[in-house]
C-alpha atoms as a PDB file:
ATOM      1  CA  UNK A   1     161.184  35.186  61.648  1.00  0.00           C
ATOM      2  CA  UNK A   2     160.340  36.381  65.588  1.00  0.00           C
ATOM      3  CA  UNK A   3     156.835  37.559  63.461  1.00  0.00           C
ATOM      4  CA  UNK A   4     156.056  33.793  62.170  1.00  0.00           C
ATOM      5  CA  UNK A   5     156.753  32.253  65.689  1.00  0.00           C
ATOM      6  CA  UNK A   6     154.393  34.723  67.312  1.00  0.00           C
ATOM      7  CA  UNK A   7     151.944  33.765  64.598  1.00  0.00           C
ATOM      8  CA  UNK A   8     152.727  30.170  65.232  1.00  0.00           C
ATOM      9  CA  UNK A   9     152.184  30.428  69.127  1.00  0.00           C
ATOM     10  CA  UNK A  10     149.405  32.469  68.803  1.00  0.00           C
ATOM     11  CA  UNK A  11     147.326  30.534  66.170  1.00  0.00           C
ATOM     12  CA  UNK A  12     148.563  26.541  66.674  1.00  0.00           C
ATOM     13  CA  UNK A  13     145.826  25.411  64.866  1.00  0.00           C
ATOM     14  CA  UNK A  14     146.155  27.366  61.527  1.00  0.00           C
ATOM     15  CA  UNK A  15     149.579  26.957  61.817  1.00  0.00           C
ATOM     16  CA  UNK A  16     149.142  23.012  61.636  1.00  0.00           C
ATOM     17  CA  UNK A  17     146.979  23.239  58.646  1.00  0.00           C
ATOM     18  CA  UNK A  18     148.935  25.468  56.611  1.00  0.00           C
ATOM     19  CA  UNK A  19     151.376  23.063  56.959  1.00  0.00           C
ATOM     20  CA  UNK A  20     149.249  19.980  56.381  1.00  0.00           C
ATOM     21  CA  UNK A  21     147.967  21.442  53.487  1.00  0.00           C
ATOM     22  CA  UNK A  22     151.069  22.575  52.098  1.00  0.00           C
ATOM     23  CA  UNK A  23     152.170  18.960  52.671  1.00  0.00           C
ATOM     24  CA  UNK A  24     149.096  17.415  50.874  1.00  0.00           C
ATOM     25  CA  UNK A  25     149.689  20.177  47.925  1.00  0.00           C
ATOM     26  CA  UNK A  26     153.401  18.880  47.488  1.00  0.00           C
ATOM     27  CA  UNK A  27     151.927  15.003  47.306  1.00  0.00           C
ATOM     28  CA  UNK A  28     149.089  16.069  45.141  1.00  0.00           C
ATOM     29  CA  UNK A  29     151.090  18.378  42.703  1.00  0.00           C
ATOM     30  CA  UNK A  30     153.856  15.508  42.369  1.00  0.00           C
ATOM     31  CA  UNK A  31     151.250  12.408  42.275  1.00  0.00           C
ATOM     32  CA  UNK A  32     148.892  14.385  40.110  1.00  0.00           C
ATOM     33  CA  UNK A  33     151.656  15.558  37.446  1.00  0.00           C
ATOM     34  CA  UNK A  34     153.292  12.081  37.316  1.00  0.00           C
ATOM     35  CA  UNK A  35     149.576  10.696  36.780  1.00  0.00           C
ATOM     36  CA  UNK A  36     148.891  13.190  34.051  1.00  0.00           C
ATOM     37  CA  UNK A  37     151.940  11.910  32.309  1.00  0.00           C
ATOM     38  CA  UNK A  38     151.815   8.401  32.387  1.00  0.00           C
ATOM     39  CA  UNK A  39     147.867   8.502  31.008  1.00  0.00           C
ATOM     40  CA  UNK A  40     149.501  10.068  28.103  1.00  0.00           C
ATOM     41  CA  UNK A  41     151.758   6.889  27.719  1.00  0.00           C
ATOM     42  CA  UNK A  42     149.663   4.372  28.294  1.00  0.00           C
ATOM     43  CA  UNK A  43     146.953   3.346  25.647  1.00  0.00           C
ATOM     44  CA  UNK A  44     143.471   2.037  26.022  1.00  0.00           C
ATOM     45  CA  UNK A  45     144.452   0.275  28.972  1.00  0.00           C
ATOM     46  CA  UNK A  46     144.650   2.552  31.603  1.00  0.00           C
ATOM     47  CA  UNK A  47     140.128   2.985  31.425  1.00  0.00           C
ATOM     48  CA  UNK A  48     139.703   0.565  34.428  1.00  0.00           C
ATOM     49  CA  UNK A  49     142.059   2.213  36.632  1.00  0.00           C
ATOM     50  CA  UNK A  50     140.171   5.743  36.450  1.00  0.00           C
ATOM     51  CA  UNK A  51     137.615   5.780  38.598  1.00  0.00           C
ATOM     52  CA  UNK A  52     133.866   6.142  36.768  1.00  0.00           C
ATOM     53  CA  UNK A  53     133.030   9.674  38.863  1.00  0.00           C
ATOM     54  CA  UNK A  54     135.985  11.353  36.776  1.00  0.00           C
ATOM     55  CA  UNK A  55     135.061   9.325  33.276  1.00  0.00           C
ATOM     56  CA  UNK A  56     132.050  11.157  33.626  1.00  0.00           C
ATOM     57  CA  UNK A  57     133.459  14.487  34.991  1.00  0.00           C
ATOM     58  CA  UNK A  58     135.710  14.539  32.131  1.00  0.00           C
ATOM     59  CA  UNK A  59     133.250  13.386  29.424  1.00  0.00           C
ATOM     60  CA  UNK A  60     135.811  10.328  28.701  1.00  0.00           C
ATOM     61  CA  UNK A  61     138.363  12.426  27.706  1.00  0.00           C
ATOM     62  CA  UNK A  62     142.200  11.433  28.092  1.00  0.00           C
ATOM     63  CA  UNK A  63     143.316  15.362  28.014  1.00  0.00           C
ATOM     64  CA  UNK A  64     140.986  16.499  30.483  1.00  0.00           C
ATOM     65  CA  UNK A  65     141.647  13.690  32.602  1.00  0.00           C
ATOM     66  CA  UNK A  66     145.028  14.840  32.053  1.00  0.00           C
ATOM     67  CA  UNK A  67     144.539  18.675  33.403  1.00  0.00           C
ATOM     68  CA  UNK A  68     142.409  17.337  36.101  1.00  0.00           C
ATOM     69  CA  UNK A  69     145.429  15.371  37.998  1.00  0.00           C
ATOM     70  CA  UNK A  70     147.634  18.153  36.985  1.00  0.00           C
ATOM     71  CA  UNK A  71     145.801  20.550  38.894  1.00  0.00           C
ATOM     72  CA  UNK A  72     144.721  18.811  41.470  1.00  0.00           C
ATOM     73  CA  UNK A  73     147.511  19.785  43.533  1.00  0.00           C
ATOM     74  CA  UNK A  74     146.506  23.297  43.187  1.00  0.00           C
ATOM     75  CA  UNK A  75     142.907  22.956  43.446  1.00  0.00           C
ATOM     76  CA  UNK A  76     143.514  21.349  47.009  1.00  0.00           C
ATOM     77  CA  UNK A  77     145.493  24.341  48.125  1.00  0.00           C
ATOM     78  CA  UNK A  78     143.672  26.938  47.516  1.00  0.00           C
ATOM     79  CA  UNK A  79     140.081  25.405  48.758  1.00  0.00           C
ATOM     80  CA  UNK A  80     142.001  23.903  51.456  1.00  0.00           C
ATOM     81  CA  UNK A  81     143.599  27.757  52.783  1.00  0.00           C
ATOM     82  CA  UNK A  82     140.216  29.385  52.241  1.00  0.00           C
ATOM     83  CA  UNK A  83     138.989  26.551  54.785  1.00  0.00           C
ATOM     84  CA  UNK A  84     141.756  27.176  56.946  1.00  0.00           C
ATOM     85  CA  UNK A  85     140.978  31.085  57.095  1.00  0.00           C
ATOM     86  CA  UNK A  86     137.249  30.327  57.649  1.00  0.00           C
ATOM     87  CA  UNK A  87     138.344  28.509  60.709  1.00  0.00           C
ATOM     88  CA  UNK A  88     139.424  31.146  62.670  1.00  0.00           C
ATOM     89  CA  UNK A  89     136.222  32.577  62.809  1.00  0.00           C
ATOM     90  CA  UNK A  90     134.466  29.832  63.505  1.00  0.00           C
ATOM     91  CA  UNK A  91     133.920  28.095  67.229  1.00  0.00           C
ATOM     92  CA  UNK A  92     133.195  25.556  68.868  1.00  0.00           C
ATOM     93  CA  UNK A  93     131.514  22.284  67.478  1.00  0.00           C
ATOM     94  CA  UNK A  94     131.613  23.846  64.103  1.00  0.00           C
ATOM     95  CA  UNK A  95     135.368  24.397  63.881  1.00  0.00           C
ATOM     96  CA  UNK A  96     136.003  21.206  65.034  1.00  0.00           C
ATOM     97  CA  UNK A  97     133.772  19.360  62.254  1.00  0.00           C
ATOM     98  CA  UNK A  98     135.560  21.764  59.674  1.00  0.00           C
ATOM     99  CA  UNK A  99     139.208  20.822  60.762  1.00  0.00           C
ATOM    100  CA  UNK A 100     138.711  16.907  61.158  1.00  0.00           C
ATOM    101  CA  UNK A 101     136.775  17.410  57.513  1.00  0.00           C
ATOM    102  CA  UNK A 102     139.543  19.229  55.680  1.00  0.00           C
ATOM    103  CA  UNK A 103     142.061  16.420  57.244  1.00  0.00           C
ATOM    104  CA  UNK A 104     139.979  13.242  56.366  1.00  0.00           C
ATOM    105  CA  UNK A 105     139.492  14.957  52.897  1.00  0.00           C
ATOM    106  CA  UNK A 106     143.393  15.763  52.582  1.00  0.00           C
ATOM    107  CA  UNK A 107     144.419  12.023  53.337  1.00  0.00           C
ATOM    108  CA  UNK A 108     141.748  10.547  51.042  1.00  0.00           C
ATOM    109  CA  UNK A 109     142.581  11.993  48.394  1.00  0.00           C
ATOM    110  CA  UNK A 110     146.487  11.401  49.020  1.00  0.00           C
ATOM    111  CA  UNK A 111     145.409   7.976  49.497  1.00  0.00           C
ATOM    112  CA  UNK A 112     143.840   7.926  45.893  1.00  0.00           C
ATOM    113  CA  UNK A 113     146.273   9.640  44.041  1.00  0.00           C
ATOM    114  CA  UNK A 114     148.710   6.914  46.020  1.00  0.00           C
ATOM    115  CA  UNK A 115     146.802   3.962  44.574  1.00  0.00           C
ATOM    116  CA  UNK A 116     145.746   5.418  41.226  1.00  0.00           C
ATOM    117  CA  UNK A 117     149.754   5.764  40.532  1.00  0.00           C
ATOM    118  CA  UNK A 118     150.222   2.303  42.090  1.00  0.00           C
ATOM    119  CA  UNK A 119     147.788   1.218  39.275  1.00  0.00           C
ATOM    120  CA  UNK A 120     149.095   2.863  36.542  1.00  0.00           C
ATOM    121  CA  UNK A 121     152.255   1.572  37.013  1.00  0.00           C
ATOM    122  CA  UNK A 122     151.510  -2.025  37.190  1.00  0.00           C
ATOM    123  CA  UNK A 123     149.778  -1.563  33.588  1.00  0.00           C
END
């Protein structure tokens, strides 16, 4: 434990986004699996809540749409802590664009899978 604080004093800003992006992982995983499972509920329907970049991604399929909100979560965390460990070498102006990137990205897309679920329920 007396190893993690040092870590955690040492490194404040890594040690903010692993825990930022362990937070947006949690969202995405939940969101994203309760997405996956209510677009194999709903019928027809549910086409004009999915946004046209991931119709075509997905080649208008439901089960791919499916595995694509069910990992999400994952595919966040691991591009998200490879980010994080490229920070620490980086400096300066660059670092900075790189951290306020990976947090703009990590809110947008909880704010998507936020009103995507929103929609979906209201069908």
């Amino acid at each position: 434990m007396r190893y993690l604080k040092r870590l955690a004093r040492r490194y404040p800003m890594q040690t903010f986004l692993f825990l930022f992006n362990a937070g947006v992982f949690t969202w995405l995983q939940t969101t994203g699996t309760m997405i996956a499972q209510r677009l194999g509920l709903s019928g027809d329907g549910i086409w004009i809540y999915i946004p046209t970049w991931v119709k075509t991604l997905t080649s208008h399929s439901i089960e791919s749409i499916q595995t694509l909100y069910g990992a999400s979560g994952w595919s966040w965390l691991i591009t998200s802590m490879l980010l994080t460990w490229l920070v620490t070498f980086l400096k300066g102006l660059m670092r900075a664009i790189v951290l306020v990137l990976l947090i703009a990205v990590g809110l947008w897309l909880v704010y998507r899978h936020f009103e995507l679920l929103q929609n979906l329920k209201l069908s």
